[in-house]
N, C-alpha and C. Protein backbone atom coordinates (compact mmCIF):
# COMPACT_ATOMS: atom_id res chain seq x y z
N UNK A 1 7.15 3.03 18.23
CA UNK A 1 7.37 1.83 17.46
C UNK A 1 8.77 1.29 17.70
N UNK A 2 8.86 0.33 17.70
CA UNK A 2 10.15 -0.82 17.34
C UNK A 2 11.22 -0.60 16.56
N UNK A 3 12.60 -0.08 16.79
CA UNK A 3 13.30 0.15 15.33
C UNK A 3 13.35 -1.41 14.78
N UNK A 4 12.63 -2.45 14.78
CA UNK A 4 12.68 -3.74 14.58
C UNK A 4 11.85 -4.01 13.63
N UNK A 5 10.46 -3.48 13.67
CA UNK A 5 9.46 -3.26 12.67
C UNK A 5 9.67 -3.33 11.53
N UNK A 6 8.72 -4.00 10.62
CA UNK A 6 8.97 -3.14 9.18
C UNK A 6 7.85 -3.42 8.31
N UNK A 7 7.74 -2.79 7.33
CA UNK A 7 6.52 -2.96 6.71
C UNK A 7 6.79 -2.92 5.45
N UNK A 8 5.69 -3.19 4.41
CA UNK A 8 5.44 -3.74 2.88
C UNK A 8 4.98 -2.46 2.72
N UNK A 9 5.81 -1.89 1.45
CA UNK A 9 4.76 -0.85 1.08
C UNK A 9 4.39 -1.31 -0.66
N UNK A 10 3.27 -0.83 -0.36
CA UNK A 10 2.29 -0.73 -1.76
C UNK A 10 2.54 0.04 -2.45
N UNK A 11 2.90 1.22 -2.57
CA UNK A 11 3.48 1.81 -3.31
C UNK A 11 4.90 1.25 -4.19
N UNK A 12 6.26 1.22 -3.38
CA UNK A 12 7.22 0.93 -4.26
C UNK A 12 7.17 -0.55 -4.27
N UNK A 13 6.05 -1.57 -3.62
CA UNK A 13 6.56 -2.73 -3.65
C UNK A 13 8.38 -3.19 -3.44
N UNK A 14 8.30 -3.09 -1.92
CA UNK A 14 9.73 -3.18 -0.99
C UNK A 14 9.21 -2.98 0.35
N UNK A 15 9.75 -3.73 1.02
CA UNK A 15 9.95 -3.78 2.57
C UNK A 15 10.88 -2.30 2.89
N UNK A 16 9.96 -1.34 4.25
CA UNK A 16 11.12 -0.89 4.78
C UNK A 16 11.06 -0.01 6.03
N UNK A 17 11.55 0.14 6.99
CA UNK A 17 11.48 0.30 8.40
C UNK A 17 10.24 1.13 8.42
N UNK A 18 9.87 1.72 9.81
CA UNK A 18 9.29 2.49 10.03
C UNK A 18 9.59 3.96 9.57
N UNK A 19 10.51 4.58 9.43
CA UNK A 19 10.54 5.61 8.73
C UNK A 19 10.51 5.61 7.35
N UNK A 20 9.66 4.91 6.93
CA UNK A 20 9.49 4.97 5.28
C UNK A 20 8.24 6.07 5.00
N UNK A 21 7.21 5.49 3.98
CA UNK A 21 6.35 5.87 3.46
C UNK A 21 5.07 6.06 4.13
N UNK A 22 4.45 6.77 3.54
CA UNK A 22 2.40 6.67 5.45
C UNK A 22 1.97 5.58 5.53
N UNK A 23 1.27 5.31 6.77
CA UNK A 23 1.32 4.46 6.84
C UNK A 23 -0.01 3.95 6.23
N UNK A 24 -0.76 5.05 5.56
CA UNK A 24 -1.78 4.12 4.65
C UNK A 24 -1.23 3.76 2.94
N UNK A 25 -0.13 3.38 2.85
CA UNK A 25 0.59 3.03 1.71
C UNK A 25 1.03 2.02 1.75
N UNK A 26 0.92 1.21 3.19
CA UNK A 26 1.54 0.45 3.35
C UNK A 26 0.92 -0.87 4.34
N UNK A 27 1.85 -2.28 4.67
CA UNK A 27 1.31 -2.79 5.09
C UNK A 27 2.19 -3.98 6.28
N UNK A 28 1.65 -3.55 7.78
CA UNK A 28 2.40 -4.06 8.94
C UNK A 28 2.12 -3.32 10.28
N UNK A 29 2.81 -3.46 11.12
CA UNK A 29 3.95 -3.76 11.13
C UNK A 29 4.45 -5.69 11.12
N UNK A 30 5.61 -5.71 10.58
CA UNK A 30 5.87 -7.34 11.07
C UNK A 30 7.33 -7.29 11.90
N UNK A 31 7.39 -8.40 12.28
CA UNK A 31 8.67 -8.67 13.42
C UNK A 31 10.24 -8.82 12.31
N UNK A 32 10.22 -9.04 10.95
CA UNK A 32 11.20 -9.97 10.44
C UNK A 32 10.99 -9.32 9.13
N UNK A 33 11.53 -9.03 8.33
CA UNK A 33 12.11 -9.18 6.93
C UNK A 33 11.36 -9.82 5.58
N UNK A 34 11.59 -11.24 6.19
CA UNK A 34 10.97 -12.39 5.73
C UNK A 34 9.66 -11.98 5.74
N UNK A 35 9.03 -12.08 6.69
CA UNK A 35 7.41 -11.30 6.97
C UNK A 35 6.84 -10.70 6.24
N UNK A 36 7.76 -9.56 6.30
CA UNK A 36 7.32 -8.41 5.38
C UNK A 36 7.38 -8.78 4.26
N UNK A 37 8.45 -9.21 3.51
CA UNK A 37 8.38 -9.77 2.10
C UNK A 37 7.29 -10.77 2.05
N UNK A 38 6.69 -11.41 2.90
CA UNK A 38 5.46 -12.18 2.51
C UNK A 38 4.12 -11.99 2.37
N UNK A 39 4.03 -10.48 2.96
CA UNK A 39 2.91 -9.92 2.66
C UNK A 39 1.65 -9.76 2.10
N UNK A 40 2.31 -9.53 1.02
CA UNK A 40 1.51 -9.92 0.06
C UNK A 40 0.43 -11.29 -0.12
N UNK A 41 1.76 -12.20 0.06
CA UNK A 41 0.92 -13.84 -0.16
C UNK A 41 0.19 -13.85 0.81
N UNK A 42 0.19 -13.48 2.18
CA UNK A 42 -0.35 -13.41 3.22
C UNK A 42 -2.06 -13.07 3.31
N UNK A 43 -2.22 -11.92 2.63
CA UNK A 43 -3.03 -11.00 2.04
C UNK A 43 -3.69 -12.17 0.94
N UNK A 44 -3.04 -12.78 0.13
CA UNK A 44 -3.97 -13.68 -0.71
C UNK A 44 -4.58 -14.99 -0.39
N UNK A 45 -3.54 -15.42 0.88
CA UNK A 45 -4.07 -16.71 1.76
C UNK A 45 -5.38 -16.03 1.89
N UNK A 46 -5.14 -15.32 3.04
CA UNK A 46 -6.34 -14.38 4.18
C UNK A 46 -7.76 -14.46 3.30
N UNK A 47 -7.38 -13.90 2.04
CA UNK A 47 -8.62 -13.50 1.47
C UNK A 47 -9.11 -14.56 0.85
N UNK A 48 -8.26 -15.43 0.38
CA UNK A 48 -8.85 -16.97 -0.14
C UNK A 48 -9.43 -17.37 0.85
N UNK A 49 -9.35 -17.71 2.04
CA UNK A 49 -9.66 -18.02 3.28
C UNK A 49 -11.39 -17.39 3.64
N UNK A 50 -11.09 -16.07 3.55
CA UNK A 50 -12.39 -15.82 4.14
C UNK A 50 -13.62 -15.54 2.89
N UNK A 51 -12.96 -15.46 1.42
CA UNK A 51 -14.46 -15.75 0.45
C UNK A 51 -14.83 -17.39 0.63
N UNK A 52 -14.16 -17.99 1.23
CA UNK A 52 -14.59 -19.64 1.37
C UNK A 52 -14.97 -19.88 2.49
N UNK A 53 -15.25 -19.24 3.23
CA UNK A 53 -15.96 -19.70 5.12
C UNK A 53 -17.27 -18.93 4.91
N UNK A 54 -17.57 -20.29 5.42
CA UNK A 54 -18.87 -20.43 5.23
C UNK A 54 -19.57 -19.44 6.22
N UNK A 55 -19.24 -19.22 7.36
CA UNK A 55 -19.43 -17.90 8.00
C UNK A 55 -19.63 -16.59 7.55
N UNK A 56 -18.65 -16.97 6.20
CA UNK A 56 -19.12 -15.67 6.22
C UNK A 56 -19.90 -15.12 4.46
N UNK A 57 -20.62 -16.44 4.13
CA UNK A 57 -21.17 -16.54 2.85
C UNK A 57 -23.08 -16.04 3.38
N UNK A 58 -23.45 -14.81 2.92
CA UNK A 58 -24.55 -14.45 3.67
C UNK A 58 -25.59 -14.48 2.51
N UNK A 59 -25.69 -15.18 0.97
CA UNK A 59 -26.14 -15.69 0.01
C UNK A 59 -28.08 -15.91 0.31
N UNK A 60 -27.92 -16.75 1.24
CA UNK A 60 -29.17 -17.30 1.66
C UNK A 60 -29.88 -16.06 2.56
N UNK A 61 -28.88 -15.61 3.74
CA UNK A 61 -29.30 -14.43 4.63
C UNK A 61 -29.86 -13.25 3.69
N UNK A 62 -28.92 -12.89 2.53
CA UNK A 62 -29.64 -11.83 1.86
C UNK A 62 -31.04 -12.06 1.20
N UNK A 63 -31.49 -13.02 0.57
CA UNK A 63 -32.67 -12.90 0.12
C UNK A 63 -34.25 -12.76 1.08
N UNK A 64 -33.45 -13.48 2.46
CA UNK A 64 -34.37 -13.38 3.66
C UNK A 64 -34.47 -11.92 3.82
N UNK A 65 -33.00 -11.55 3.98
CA UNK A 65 -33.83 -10.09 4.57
C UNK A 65 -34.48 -9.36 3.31
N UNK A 66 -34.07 -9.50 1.70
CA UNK A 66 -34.81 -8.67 1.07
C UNK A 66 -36.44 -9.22 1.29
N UNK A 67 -36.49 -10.52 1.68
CA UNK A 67 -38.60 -10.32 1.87
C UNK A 67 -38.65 -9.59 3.39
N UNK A 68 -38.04 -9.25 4.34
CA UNK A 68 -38.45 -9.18 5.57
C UNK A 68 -38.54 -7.73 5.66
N UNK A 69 -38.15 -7.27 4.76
CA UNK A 69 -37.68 -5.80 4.56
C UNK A 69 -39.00 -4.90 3.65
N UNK A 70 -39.86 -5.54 2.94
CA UNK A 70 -41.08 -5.30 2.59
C UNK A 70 -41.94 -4.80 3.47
N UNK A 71 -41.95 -5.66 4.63
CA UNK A 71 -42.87 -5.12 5.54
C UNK A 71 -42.22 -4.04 6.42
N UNK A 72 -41.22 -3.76 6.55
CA UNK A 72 -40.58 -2.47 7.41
C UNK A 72 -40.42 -1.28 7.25
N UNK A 73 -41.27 -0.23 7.73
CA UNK A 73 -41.26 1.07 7.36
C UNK A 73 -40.06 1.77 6.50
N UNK A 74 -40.18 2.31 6.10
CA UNK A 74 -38.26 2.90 5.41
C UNK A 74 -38.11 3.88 5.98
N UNK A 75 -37.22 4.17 6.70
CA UNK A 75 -36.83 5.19 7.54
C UNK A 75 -35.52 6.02 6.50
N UNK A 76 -35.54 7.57 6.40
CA UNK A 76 -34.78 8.23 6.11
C UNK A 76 -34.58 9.41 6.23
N UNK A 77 -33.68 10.62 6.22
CA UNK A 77 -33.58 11.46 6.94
C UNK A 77 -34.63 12.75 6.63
N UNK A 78 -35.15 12.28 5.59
CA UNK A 78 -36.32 13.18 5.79
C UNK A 78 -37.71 12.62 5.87
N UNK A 79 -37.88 11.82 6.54
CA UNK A 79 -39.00 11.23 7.03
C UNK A 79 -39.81 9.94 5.81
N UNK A 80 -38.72 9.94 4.83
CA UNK A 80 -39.63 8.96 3.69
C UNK A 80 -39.13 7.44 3.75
């Protein structure tokens, strides 16, 4: 890694190099400071973003497959 790096951690809520906290506590790497401190909002754009695309709203797809799924054997690991 980059001694340039740095990341958001979730835990203490603070930016801080790569030798901080694991890295599933945390969130990056980013290039800048700034970055990292934005994290967060970043994370709330992103996710505003993708419950609203329409791509990826599967509303209509689910009820199709629950009828299509009537007729399809059920497969499971012990044969039921």
């Amino acid at each position: 890694m980059q001694s340039s790096d740095w990341y958001y951690c979730l835990d203490h809520h603070t930016v801080e190099p790569y030798e901080g906290c694991r890295s599933a506590s945390r969130l990056g790497p980013y290039r800048t400071l700034d970055d990292a401190w934005a994290a967060l909002t970043r994370v709330a754009e992103r996710n505003q973003a993708w419950d609203h695309d329409p791509r990826f709203t599967d509303d209509d797809a689910e009820a199709a497959d629950d009828e299509s799924d009537q007729d399809r054997p059920q497969w499971g690991p012990f044969g039921g």
